[in-house]
N, C-alpha and C. Protein backbone atom coordinates (compact mmCIF):
# COMPACT_ATOMS: atom_id res chain seq x y z
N UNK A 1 50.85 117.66 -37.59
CA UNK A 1 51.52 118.86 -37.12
C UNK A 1 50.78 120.08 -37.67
N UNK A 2 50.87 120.70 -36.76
CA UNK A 2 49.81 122.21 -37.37
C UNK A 2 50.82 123.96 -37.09
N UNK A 3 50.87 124.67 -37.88
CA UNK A 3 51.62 125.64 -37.45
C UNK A 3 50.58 126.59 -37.86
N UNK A 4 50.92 127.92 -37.24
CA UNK A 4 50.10 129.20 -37.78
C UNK A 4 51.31 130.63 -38.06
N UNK A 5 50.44 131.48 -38.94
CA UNK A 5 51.49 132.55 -39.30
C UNK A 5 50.90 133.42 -40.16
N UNK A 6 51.83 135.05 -40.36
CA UNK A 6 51.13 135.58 -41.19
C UNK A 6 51.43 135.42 -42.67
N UNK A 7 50.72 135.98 -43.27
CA UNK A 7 50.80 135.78 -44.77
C UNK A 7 51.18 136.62 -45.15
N UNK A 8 52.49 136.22 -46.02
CA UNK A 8 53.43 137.21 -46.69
C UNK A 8 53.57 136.83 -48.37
N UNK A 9 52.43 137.64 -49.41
CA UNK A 9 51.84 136.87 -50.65
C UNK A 9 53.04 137.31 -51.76
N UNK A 10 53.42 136.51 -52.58
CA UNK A 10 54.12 136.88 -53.75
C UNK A 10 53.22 136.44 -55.08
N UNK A 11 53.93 136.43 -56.18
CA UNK A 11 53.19 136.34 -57.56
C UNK A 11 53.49 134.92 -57.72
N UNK A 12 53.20 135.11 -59.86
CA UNK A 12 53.54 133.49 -59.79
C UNK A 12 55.16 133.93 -60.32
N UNK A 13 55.55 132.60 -60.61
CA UNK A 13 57.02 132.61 -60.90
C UNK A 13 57.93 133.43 -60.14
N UNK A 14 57.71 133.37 -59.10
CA UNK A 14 59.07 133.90 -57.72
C UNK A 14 60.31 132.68 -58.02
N UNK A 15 61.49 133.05 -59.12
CA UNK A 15 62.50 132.35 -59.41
C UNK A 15 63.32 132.39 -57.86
N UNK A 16 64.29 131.49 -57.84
CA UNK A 16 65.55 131.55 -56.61
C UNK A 16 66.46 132.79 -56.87
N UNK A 17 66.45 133.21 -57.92
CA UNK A 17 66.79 134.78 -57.80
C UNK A 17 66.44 135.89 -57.12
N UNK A 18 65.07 135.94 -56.71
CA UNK A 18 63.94 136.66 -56.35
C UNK A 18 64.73 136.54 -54.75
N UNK A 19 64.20 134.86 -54.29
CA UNK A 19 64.14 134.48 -53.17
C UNK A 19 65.33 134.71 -52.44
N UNK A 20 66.58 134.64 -53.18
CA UNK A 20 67.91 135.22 -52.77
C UNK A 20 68.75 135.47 -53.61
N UNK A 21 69.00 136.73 -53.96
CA UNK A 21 69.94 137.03 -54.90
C UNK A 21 71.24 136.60 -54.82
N UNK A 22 71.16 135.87 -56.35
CA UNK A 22 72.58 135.84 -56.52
C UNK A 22 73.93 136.43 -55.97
N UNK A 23 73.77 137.63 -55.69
CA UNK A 23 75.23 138.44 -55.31
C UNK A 23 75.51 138.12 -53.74
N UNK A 24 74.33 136.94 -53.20
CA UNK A 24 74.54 137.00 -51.61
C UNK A 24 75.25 135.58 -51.85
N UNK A 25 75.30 134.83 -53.00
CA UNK A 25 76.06 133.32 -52.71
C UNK A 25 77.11 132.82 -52.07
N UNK A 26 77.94 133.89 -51.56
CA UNK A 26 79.08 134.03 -51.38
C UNK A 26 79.32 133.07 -50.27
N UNK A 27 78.07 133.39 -49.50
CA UNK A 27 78.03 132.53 -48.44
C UNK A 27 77.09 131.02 -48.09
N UNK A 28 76.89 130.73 -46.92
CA UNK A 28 75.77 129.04 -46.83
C UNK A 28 75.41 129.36 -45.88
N UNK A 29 75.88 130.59 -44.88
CA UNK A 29 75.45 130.52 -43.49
C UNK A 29 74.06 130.76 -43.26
N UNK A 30 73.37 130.37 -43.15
CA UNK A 30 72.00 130.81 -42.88
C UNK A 30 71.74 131.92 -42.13
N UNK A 31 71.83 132.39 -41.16
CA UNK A 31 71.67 133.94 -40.76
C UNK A 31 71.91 134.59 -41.91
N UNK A 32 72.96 134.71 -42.55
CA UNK A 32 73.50 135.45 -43.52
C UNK A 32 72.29 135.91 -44.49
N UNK A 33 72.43 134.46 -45.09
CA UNK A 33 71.15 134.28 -46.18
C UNK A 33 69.27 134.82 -45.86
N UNK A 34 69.14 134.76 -44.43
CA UNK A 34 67.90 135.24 -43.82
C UNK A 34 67.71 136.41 -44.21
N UNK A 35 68.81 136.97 -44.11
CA UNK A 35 69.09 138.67 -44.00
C UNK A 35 68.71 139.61 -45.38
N UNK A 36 68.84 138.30 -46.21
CA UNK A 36 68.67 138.84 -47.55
C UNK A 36 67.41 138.00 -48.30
N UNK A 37 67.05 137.11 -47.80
CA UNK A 37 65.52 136.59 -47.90
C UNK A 37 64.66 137.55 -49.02
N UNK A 38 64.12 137.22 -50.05
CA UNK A 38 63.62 138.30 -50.57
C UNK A 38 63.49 139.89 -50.64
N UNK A 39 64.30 139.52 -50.55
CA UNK A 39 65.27 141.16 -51.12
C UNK A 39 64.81 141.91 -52.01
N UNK A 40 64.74 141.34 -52.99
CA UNK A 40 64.65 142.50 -54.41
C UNK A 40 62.77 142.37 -54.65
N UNK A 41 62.08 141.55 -54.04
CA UNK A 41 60.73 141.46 -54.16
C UNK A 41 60.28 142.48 -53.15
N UNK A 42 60.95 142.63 -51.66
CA UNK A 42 60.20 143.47 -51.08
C UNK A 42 61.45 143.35 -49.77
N UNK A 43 62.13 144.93 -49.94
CA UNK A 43 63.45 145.01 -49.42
C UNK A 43 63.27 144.83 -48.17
N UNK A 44 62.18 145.54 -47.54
CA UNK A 44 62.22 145.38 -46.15
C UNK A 44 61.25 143.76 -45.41
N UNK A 45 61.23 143.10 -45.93
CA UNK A 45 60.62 141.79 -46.13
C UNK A 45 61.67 140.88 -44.87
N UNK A 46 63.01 140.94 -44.77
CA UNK A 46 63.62 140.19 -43.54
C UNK A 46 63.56 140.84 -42.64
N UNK A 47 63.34 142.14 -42.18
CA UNK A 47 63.46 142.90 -41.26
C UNK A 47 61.67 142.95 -40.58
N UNK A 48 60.55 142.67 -41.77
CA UNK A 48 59.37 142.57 -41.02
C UNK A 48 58.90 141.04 -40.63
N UNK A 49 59.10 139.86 -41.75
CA UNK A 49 59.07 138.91 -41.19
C UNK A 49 59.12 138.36 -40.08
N UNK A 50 58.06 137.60 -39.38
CA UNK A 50 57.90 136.88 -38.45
C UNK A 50 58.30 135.42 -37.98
N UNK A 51 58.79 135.35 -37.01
CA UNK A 51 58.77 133.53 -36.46
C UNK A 51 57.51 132.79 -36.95
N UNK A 52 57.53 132.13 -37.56
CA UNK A 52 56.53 131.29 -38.12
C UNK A 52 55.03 131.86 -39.13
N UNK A 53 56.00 132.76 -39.67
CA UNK A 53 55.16 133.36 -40.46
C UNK A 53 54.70 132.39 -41.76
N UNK A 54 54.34 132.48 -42.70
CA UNK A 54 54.01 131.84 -44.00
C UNK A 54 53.80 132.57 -45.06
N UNK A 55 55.05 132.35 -46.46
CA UNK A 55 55.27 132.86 -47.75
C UNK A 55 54.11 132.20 -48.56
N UNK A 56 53.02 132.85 -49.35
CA UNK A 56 52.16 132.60 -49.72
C UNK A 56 52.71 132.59 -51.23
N UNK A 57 52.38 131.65 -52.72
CA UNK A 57 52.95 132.25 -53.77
C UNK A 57 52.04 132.02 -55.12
N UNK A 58 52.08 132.30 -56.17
CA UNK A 58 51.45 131.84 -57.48
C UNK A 58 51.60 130.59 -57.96
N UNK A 59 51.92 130.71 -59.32
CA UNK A 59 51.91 129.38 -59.82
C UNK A 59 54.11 129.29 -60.15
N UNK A 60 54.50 128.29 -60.27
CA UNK A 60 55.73 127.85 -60.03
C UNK A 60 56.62 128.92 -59.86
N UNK A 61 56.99 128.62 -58.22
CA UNK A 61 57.20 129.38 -56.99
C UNK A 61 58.77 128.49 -56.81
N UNK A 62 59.73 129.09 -56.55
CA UNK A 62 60.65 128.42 -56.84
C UNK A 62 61.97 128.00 -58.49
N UNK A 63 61.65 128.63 -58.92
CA UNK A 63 61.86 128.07 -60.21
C UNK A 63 63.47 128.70 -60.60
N UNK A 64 63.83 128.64 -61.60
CA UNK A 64 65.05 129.35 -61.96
C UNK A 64 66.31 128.47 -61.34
N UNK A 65 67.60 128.59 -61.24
CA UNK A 65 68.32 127.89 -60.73
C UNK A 65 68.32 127.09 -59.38
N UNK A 66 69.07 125.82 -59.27
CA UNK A 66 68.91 124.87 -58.43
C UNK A 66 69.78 124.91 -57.26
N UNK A 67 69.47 125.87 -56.60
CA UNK A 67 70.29 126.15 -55.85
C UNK A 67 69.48 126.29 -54.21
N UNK A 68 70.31 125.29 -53.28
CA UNK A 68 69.82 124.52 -51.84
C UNK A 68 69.76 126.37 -51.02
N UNK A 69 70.28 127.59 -51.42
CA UNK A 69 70.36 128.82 -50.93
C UNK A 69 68.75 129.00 -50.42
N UNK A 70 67.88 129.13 -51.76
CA UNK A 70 67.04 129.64 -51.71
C UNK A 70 65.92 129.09 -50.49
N UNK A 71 65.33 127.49 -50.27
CA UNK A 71 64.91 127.25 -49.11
C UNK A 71 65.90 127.64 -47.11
N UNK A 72 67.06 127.36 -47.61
CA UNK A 72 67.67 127.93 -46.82
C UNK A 72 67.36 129.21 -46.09
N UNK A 73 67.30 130.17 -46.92
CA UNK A 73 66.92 131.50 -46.89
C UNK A 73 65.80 131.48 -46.23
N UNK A 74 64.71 131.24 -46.55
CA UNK A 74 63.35 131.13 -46.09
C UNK A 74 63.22 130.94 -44.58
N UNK A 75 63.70 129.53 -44.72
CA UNK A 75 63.25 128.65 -43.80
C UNK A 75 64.54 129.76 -42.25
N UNK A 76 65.37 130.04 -43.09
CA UNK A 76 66.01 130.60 -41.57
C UNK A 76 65.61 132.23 -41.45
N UNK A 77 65.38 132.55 -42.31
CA UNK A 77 64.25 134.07 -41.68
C UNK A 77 63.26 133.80 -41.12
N UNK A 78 62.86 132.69 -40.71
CA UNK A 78 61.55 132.50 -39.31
C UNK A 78 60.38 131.90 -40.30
N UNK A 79 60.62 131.67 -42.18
CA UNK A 79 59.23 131.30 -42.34
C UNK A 79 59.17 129.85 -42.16
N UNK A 80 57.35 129.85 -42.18
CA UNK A 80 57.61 128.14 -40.94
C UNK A 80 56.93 127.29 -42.54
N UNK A 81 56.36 127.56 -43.54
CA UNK A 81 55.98 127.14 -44.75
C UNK A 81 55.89 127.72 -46.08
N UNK A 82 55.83 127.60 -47.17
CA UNK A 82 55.45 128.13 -48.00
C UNK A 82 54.32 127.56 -48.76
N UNK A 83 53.31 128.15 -49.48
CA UNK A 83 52.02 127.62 -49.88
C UNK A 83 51.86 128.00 -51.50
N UNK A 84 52.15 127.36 -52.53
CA UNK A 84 51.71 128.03 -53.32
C UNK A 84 50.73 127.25 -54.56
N UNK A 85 50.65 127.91 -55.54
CA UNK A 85 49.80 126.56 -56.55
C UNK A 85 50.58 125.64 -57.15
N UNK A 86 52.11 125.95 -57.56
CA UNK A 86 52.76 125.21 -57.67
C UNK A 86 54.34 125.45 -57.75
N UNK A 87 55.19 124.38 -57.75
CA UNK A 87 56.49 124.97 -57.32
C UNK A 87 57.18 123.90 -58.48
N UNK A 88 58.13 124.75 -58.65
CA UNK A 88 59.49 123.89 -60.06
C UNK A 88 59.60 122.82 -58.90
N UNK A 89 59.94 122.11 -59.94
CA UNK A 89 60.29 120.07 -59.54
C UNK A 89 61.58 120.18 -58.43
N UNK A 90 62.76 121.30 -58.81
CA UNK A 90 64.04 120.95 -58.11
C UNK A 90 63.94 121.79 -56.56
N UNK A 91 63.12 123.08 -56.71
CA UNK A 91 62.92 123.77 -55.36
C UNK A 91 62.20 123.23 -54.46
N UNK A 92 60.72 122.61 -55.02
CA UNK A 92 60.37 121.55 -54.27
C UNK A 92 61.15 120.37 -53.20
N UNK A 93 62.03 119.66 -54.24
CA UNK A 93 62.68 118.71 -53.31
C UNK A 93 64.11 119.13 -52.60
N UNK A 94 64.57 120.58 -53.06
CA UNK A 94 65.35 121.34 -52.32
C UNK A 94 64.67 121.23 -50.47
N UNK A 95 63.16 121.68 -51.20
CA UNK A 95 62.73 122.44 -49.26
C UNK A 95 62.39 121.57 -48.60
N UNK A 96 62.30 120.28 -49.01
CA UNK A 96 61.84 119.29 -47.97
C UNK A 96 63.40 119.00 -47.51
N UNK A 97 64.69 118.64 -48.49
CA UNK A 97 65.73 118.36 -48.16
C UNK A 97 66.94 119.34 -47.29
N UNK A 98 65.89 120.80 -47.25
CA UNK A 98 66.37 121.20 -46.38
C UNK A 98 65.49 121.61 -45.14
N UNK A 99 64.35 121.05 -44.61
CA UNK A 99 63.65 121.05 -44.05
C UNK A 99 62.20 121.93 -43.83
N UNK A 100 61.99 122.30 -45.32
CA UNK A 100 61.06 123.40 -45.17
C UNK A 100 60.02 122.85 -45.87
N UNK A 101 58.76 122.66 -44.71
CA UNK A 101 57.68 122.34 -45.22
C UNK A 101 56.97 123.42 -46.54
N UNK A 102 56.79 122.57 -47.57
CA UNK A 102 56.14 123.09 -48.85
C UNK A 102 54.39 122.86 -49.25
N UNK A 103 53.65 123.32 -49.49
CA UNK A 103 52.26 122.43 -49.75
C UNK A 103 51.80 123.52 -51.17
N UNK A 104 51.53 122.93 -52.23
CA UNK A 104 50.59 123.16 -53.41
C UNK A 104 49.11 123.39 -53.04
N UNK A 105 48.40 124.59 -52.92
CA UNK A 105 47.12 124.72 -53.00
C UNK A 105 46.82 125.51 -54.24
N UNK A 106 45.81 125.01 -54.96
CA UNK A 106 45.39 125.95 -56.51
C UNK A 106 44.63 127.02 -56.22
N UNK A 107 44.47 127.46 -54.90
CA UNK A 107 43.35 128.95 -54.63
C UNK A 107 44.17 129.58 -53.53
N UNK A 108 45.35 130.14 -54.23
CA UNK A 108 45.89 131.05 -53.20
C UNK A 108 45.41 132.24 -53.81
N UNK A 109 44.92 133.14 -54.62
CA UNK A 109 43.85 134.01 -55.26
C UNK A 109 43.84 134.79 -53.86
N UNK A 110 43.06 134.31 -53.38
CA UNK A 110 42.56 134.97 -52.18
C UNK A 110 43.10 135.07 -50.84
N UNK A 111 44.26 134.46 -50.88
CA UNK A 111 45.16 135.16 -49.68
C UNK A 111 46.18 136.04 -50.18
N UNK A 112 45.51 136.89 -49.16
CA UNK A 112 46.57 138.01 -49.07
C UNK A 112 47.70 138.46 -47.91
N UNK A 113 48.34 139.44 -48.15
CA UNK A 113 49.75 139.72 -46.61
C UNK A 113 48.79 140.40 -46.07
N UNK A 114 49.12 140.29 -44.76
CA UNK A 114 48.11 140.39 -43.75
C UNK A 114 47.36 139.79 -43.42
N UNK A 115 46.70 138.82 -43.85
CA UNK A 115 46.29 138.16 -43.12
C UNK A 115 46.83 136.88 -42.48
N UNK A 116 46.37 135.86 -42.16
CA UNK A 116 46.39 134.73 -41.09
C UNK A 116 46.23 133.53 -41.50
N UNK A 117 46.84 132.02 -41.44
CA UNK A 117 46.40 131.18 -41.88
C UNK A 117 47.24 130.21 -40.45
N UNK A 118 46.31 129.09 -40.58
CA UNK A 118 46.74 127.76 -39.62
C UNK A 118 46.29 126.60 -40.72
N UNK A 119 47.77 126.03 -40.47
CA UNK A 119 48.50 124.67 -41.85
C UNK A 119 48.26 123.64 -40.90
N UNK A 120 47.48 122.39 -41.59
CA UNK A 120 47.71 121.48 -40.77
C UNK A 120 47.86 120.66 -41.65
N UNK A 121 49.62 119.69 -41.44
CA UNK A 121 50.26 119.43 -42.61
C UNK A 121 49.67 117.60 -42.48
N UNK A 122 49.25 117.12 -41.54
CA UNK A 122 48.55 116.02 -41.80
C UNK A 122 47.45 115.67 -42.24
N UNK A 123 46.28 116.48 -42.61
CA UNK A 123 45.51 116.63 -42.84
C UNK A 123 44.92 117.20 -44.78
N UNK A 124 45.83 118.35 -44.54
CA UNK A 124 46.25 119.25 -45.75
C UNK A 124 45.31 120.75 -45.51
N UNK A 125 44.54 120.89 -44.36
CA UNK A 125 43.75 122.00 -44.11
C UNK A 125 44.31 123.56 -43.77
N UNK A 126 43.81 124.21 -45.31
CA UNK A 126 44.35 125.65 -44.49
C UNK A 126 43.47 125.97 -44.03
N UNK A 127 43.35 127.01 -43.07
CA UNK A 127 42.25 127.96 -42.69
C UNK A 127 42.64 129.46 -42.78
N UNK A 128 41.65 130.38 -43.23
CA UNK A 128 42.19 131.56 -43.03
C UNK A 128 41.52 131.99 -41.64
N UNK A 129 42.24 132.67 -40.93
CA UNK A 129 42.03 133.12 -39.41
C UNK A 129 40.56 134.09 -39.60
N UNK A 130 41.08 134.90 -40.13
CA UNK A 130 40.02 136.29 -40.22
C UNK A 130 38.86 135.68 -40.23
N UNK A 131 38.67 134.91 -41.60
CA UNK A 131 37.00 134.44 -42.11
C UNK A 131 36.86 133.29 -41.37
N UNK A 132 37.46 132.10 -41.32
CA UNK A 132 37.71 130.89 -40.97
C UNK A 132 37.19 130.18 -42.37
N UNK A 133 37.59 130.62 -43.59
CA UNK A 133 37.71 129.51 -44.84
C UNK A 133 38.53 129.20 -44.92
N UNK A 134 38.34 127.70 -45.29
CA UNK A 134 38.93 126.57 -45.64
C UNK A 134 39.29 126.32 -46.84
N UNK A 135 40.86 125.89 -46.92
CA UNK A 135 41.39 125.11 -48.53
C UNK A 135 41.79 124.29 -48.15
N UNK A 136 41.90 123.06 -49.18
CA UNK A 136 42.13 121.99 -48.87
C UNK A 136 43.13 121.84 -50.27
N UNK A 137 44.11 120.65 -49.58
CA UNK A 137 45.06 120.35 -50.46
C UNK A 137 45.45 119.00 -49.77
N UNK A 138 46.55 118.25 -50.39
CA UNK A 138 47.17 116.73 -50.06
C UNK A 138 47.89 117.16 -49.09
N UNK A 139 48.15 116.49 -47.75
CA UNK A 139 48.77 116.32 -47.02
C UNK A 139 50.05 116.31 -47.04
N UNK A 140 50.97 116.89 -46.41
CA UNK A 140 52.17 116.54 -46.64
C UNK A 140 52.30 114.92 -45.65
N UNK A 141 53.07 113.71 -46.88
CA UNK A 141 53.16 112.19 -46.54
C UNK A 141 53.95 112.18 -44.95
N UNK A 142 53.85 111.50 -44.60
CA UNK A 142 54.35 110.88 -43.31
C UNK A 142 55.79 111.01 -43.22
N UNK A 143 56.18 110.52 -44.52
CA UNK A 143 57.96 110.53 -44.23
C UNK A 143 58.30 111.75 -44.68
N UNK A 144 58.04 112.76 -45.57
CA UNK A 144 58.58 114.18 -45.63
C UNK A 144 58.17 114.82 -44.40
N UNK A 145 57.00 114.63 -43.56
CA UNK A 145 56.88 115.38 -42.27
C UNK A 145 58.27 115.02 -41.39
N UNK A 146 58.82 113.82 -41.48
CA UNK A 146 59.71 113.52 -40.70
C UNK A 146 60.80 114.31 -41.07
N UNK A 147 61.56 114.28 -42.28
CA UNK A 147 62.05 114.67 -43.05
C UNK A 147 62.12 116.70 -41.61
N UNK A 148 61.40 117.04 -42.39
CA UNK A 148 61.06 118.82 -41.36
C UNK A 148 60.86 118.41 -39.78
N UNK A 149 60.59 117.85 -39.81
CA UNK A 149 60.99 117.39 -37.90
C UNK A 149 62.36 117.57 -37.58
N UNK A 150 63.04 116.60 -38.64
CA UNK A 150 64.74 116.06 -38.57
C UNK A 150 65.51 117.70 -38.44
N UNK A 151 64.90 118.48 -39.53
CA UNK A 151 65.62 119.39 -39.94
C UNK A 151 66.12 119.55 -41.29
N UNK A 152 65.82 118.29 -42.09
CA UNK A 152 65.94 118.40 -43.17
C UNK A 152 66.67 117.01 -43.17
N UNK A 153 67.10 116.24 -44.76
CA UNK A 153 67.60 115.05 -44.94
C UNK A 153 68.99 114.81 -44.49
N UNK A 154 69.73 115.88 -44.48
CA UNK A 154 70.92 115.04 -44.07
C UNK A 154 71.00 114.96 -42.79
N UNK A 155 70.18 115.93 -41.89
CA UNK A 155 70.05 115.67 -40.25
C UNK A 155 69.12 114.33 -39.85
N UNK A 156 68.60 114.29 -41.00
CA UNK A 156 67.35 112.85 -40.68
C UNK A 156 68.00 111.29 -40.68
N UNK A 157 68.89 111.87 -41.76
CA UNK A 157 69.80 110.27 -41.78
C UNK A 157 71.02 110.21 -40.59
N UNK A 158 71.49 111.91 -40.70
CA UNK A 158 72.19 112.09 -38.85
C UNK A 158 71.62 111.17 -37.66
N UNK A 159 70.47 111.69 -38.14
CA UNK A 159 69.99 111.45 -36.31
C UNK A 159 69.61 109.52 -36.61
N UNK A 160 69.47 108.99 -37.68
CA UNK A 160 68.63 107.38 -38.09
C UNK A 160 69.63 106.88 -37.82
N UNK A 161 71.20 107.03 -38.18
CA UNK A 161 72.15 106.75 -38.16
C UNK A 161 73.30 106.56 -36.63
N UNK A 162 72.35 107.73 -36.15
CA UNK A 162 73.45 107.97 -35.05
C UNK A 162 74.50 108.54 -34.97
N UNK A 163 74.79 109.69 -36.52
CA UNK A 163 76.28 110.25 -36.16
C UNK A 163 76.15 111.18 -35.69
């Protein structure tokens, strides 16, 4: 599967605070939560965001409390991945379980917002559009791709299941 989008870069340590503030918990609805999508990093950030854009990040991206909000958030403001060098253990298996493709590359350095990248999550190939360089990273496995197909795990065992 391959998606493309722009690049929208953060630092390292973007906690789930960052990604959705606390004071929006109130709710689960996803529109809701879109709306407030990185908020306090860069206010007008849900309002410029794109359909299948891509959150670019530092080193453990995700981190801070364990809370299913924060991929939520993301994934329903239109971003179609996030890329970073590395992500806390629990946000990680948050975004696959809520369907948001994640991938670890150690040279995000050099992407920046504004520009362009095409993910190809079987493979593990980024490209940047502009230059056409290449990073390479591990593939996302066969069954977490399914996993973001489904919509995330509990729609995956929905749909395996038949309810």
């Amino acid at each position: 599967m391959k998606i493309s989008g722009n690049i929208w870069k953060f630092g390292d340590d973007v906690d789930t605070d960052l990604i959705i503030p606390a004071r929006y918990l109130n709710t689960s609805d996803p529109a809701e939560l879109a709306k407030h999508c990185m908020e306090d990093a860069d206010p007008a950030f849900a309002g410029k965001v794109g359909k299948g854009d891509i959150i670019v990040g530092g080193k453990n991206f995700g981190c801070g409390s364990s809370r299913e909000h924060a991929p939520i958030a993301i994934k329903a403001a239109g971003v179609s991945c996030v890329i970073a060098k590395s992500f806390a253990r629990i946000f990680y298996r948050n975004a696959f379980n809520m369907g948001l493709p994640i991938l670890e590359c150690g040279d995000t350095d050099r992407l920046e917002t504004g520009g362009s990248l095409t993910v190809d999550f079987d493979t593990g190939e980024i490209v940047r559009k502009e230059s056409g360089e290449t990073f390479s990273t591990r593939p996302i496995p066969p069954f977490m791709q399914e996993l973001v197909k489904s919509g995330g795990l509990m729609k995956h065992i929905q749909k395996n299941l038949k309810i």
